[in-house]
Protein backbone atom coordinates (compact mmCIF):
# COMPACT_ATOMS: atom_id res chain seq x y z
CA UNK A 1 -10.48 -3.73 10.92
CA UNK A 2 -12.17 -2.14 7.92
CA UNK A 3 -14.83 0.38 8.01
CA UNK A 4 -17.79 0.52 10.18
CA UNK A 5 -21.21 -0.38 9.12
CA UNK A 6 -23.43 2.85 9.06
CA UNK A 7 -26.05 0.60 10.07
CA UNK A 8 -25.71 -0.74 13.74
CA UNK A 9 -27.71 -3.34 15.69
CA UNK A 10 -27.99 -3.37 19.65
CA UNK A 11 -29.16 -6.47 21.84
CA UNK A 12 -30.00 -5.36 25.19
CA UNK A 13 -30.83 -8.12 27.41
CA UNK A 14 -32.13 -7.31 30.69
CA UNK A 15 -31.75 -9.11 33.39
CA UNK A 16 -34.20 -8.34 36.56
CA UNK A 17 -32.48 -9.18 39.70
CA UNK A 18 -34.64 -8.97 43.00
CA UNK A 19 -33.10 -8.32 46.08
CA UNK A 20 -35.93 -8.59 48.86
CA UNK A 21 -38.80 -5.73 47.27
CA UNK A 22 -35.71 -3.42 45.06
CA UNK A 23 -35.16 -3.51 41.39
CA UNK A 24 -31.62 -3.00 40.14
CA UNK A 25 -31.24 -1.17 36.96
CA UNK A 26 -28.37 0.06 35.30
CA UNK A 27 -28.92 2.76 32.06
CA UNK A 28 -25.92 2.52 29.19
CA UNK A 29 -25.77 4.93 26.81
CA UNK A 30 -24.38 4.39 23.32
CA UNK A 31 -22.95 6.47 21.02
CA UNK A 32 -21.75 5.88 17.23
CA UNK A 33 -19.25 7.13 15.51
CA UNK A 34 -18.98 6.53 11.91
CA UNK A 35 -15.79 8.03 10.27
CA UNK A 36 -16.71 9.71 7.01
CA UNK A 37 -14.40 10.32 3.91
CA UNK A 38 -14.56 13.37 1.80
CA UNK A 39 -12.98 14.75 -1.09
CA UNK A 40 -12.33 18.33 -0.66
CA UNK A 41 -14.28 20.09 -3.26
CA UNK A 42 -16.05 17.44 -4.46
CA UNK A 43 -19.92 18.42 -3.99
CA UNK A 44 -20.45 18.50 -7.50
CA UNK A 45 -18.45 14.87 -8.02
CA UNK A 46 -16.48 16.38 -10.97
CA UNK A 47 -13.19 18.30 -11.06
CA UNK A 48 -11.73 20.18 -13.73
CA UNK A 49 -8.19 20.58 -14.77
CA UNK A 50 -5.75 22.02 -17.96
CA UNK A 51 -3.21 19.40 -19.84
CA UNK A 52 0.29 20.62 -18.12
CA UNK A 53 -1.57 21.29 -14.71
CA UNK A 54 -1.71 20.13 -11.48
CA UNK A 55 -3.92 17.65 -9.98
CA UNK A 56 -4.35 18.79 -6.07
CA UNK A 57 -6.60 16.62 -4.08
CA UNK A 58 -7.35 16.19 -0.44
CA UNK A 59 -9.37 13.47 0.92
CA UNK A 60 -10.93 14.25 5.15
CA UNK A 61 -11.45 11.20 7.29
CA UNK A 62 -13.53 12.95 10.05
CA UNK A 63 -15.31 11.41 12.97
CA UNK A 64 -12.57 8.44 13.16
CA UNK A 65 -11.67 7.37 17.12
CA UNK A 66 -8.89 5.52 16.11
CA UNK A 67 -6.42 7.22 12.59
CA UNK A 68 -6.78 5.06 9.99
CA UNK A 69 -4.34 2.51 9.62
CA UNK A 70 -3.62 3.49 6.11
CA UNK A 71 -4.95 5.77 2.81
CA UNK A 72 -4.65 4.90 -0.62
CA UNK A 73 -5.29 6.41 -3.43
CA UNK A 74 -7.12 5.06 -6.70
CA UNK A 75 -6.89 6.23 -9.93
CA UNK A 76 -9.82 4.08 -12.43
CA UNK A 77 -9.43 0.89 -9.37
CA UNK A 78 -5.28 0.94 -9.82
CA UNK A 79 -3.68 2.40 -6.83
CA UNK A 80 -1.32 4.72 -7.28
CA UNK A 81 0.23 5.70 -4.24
CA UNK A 82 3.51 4.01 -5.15
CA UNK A 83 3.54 4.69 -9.09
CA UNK A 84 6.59 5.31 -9.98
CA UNK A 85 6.42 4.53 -13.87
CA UNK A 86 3.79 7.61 -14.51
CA UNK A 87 6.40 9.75 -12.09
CA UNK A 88 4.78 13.29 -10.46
CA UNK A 89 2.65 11.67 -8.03
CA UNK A 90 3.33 12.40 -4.57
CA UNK A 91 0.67 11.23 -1.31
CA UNK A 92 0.97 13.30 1.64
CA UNK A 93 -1.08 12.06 4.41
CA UNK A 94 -1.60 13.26 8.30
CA UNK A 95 -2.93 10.66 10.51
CA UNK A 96 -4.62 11.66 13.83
CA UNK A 97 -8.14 11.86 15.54
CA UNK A 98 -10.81 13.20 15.42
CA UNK A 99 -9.34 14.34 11.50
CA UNK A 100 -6.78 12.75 9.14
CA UNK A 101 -6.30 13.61 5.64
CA UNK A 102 -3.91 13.02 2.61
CA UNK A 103 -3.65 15.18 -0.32
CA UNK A 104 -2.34 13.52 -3.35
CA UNK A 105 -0.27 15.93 -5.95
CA UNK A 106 -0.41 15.08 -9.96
CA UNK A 107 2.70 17.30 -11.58
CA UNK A 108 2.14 18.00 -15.56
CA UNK A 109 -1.33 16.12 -16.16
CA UNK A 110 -2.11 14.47 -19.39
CA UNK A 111 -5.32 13.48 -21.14
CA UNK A 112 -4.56 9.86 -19.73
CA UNK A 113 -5.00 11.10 -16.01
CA UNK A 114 -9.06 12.26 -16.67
CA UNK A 115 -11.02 9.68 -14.58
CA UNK A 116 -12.26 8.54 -11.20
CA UNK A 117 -10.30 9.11 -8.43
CA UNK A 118 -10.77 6.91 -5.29
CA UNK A 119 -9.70 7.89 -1.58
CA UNK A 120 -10.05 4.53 0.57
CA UNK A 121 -8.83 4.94 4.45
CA UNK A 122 -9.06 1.73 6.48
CA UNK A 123 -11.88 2.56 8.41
CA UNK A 124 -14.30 3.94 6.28
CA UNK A 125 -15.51 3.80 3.16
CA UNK A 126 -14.05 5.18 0.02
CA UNK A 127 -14.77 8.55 -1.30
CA UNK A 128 -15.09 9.42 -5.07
CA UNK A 129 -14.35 12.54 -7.68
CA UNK A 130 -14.55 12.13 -11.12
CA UNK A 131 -11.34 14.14 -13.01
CA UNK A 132 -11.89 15.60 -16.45
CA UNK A 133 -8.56 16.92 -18.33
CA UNK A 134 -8.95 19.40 -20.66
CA UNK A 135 -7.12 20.94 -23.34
CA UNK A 136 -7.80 24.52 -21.92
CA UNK A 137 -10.21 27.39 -22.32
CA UNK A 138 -10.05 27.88 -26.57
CA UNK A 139 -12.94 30.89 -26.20
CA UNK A 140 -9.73 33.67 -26.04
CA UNK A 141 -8.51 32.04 -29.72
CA UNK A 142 -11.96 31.72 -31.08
CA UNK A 143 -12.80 35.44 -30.21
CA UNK A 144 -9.59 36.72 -31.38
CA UNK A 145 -10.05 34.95 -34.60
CA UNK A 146 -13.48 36.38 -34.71
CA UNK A 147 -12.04 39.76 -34.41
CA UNK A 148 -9.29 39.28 -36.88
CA UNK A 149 -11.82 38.60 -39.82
CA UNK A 150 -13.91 41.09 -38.51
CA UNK A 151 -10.90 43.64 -38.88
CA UNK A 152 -10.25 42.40 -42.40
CA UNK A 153 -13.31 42.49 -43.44
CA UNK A 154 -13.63 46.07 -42.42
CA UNK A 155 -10.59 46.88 -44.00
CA UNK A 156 -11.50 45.31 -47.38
CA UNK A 157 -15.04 47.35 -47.24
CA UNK A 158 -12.69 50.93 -46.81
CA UNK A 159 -10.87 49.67 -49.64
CA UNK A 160 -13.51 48.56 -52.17
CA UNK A 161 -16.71 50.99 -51.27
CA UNK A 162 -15.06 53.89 -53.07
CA UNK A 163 -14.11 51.66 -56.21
CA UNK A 164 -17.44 50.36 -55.97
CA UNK A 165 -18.93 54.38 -55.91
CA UNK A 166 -16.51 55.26 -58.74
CA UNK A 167 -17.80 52.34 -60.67
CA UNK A 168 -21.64 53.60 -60.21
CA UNK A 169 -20.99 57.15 -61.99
């Protein structure tokens, strides 16, 4: 089975039966359930991680009746649940109503791991983040450069203003 239709279409046919002056009716009520994938954290669509660090993410099926009868994980369409070349991955997953999830786990992350990552349960349809790899946070080395050749340049005005005094007389 793959995943229900959000939209769903009823037929009722109703079929009058007379028994002497009485009616017979009978009342069903109907309720959907559309499971629902989610990537934890993903509200923004975009997550954020430093070369060397760990990808950590954890897709929810709620609402599901039935667990799904499997999760797999997509990394730019090319499932990687079972990739053992790239090495690091691992795919924890917990099936059981109402909730199931599976958190996938990237060890040591390189540029080449930035892009979309797909979670895609059997009954419902796939959720999406978007994962950008960065070379970390180089504001601490800028600033400290900053300061640096503000120090020496402080230093070199102590030094020259009194030649540059001594020079005036």
């Amino acid at each position: 089975m793959r995943y229900v239709e959000a939209v769903c279409m009823l037929l009722i046919s109703s079929l009058l039966i007379s028994s002497g002056q009485s009616l017979i009716s009978h009342y069903v009520n109907l309720d959907i359930v559309v499971p629902e994938a989610t990537i934890q954290g993903s509200a923004s669509g975009e997550h954020h991680v430093d070369v060397g660090s760990i990808i950590d993410l954890i897709c929810i099926i709620d609402n599901s009746p039935t667990p799904p009868q499997y999760v797999f994980w997509y990394h730019n369409d090319k499932m990687i649940n079972y990739d053992n070349a790239r090495g690091g991955i691992t795919v924890e997953t917990a099936l059981g109503p109402p909730r199931a999830h599976s958190r996938l786990t990237i060890q040591n992350t390189k540029q080449a791991d930035s892009g979309n990552y797909t979670c895609s349960a059997s009954n419902t349809e796939p959720a999406s983040i978007h994962v950008f790899i960065s070379k970390g946070d180089n504001v601490d080395a800028i600033l400290m450069r900053k300061s640096c050749a503000i120090c020496v340049a402080s230093q070199l005005f102590i030094i020259l203003f009194p030649l540059f005094l001594t020079s005036l007389r």
